[in-house]
Protein backbone atom coordinates (compact mmCIF):
# COMPACT_ATOMS: atom_id res chain seq x y z
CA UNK A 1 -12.66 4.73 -33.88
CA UNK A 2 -13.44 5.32 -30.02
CA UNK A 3 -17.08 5.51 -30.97
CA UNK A 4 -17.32 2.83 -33.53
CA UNK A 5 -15.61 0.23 -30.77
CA UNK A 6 -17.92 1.70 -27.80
CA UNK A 7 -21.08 1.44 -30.11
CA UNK A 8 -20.40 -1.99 -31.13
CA UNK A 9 -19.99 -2.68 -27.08
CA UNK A 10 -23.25 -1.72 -26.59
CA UNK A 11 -25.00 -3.42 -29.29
CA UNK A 12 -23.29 -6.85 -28.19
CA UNK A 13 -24.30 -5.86 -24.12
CA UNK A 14 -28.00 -5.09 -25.20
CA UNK A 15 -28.34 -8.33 -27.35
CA UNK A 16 -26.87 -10.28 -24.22
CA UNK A 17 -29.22 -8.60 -21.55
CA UNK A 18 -32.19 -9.73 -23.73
CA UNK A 19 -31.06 -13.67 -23.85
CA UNK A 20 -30.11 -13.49 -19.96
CA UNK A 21 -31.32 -13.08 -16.48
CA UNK A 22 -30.13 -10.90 -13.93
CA UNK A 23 -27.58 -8.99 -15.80
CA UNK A 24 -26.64 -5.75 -13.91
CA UNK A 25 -26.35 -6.05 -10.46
CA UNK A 26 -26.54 -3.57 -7.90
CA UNK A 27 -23.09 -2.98 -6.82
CA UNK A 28 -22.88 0.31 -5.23
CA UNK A 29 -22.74 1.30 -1.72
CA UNK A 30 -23.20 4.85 -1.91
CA UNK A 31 -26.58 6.52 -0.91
CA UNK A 32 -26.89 8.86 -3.90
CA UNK A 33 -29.18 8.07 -6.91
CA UNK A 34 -31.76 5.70 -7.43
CA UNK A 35 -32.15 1.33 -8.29
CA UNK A 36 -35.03 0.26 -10.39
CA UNK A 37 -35.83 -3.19 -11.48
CA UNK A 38 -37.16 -3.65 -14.48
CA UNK A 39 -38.90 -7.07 -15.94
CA UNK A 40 -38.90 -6.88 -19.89
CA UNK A 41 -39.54 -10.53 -20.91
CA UNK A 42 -39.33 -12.64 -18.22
CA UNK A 43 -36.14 -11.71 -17.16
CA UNK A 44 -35.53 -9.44 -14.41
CA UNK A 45 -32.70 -6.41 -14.45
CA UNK A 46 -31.56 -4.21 -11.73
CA UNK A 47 -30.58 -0.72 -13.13
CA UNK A 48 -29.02 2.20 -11.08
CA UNK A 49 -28.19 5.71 -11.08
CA UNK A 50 -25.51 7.57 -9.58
CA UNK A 51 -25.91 11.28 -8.60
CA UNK A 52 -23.58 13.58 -11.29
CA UNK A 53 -23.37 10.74 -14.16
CA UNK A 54 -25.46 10.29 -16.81
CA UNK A 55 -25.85 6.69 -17.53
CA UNK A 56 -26.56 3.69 -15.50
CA UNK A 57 -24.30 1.90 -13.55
CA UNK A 58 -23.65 -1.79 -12.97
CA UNK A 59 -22.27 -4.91 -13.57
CA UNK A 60 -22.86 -6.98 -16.43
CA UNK A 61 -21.50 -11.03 -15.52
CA UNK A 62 -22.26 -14.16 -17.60
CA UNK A 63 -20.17 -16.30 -16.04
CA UNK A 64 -17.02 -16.22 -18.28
CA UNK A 65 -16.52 -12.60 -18.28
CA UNK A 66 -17.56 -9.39 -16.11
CA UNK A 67 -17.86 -5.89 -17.29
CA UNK A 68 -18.32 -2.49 -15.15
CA UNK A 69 -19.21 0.79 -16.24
CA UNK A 70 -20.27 3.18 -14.20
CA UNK A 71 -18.67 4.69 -10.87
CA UNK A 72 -18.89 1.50 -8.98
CA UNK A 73 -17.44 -0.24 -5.61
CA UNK A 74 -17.46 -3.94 -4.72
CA UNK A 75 -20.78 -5.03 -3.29
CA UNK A 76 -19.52 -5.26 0.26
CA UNK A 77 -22.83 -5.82 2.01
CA UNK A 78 -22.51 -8.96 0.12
CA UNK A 79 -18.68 -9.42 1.87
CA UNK A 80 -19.96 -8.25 5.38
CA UNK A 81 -23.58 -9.95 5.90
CA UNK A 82 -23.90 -13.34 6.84
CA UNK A 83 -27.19 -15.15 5.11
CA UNK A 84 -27.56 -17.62 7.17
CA UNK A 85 -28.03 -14.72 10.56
CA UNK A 86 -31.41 -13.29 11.08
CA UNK A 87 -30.64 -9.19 10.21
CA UNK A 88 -32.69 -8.17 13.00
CA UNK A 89 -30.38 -7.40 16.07
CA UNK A 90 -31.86 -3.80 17.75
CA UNK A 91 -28.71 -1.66 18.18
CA UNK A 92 -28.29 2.17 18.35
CA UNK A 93 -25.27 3.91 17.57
CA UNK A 94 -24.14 7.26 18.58
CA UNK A 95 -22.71 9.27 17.91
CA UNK A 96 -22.72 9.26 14.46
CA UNK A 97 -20.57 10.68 12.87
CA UNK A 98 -17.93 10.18 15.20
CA UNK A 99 -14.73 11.33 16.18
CA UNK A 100 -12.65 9.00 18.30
CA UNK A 101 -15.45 6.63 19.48
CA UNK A 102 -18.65 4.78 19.26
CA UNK A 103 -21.09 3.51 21.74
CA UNK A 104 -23.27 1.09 20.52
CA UNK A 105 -26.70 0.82 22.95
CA UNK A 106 -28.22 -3.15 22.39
CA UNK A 107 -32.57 -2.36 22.58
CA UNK A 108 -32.50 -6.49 23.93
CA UNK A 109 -30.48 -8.71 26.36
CA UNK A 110 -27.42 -9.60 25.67
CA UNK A 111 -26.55 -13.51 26.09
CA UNK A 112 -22.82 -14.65 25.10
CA UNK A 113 -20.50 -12.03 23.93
CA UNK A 114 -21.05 -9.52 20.99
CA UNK A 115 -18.60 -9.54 17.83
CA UNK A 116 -18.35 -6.29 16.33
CA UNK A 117 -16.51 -6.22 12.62
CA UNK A 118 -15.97 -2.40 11.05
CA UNK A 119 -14.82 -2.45 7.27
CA UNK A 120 -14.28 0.00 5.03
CA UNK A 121 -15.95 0.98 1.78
CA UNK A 122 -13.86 -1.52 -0.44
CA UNK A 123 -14.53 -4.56 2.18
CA UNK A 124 -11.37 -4.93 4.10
CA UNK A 125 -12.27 -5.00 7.97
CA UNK A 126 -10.30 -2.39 9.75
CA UNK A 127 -11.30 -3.28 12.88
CA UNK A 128 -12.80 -6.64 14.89
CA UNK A 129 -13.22 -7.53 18.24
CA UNK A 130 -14.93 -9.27 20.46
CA UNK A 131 -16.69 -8.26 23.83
CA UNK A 132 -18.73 -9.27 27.12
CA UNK A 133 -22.23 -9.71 27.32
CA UNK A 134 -23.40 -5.84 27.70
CA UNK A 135 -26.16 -3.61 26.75
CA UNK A 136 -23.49 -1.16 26.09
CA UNK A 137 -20.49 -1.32 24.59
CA UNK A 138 -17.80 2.00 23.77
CA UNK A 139 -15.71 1.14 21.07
CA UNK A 140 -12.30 3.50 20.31
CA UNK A 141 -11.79 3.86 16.92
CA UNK A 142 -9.55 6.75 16.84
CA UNK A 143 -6.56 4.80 14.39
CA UNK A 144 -9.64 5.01 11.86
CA UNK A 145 -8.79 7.49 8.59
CA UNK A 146 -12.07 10.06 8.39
CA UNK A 147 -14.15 8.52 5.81
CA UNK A 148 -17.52 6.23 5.51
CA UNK A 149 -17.35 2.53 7.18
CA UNK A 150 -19.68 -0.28 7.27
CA UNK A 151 -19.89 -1.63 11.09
CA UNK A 152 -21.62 -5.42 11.66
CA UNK A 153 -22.58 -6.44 15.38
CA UNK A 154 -23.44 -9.95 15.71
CA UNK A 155 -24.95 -11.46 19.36
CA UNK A 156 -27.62 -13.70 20.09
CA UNK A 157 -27.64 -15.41 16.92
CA UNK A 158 -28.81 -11.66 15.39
CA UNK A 159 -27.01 -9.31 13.37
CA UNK A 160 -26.79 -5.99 12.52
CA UNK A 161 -24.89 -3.79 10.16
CA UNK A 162 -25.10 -0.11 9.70
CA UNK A 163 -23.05 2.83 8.14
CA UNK A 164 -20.99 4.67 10.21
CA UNK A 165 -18.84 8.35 9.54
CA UNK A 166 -15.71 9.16 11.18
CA UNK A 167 -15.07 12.77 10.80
């Protein structure tokens, strides 16, 4: 029965992604596997892999309905980054991984004050805060749980967002 229902699922899914655009979406944030888009028809499809599973993963959307397979997170690049913000503030970060802090070294001079925003994997910000106009900036983060973190630095109408690793 199992295999009946999940065939007919994937007949309906495959006769949808041929009448639609943009159909699976990248929405992983991992750094394992591989993305390929691929144009069959005029309409273009974004297809990943995920390191240790045999199948693609991604999310299928037409509006009404949304459907997820696959080992899969929110898209929270799409959560943190601000479109409308050029993406090319010079900052280096070190160390990285971390244990208690950061230091975050700005390659340009700082005008105004520089917003710094740390979220986890699933998009909630763990940490944000706001400080003076310097080309160097230690940030404690020692209340963080060890894991993988997205960090965004925004200052002089740049920004710049990078992966961080608390051990």
């Amino acid at each position: 029965m199992r295999v009946c229902l999940l065939i007919c699922i994937c007949c309906f899914l495959q006769q949808k992604m041929q009448s639609q655009t943009n159909l699976l979406v990248r929405s992983t944030t991992g750094t394992s596997g591989n993305s390929a888009v691929i144009v069959q028809d005029n309409a273009s499809y974004m297809v990943q892999e995920s390191i240790g599973q045999p199948s693609a993963i991604g999310t299928f959307n037409n509006g009404s309905y949304s459907i997820r397979q696959g080992f899969i997170q929110p898209n929270v690049l799409s959560q943190v980054m601000d479109i409308n913000v050029p993406l090319n503030l010079q900052v280096s970060i070190y160390p990285n991984p971390f244990k208690e802090q950061i230091s975050l070294t700005f390659n340009e001079d700082i005008e105004g004050e520089v917003v710094l925003t740390v979220c986890n994997m699933l998009g909630a910000n763990v940490f944000f805060g706001a400080f003076a106009s310097l080309n160097q900036i230690d940030v404690k983060l020692n209340n963080l749980q060890s894991g993988e973190y997205i960090l965004k630095a925004v200052a002089n109408n740049k920004q710049f967002i990078g992966k961080i690793l608390k051990n």
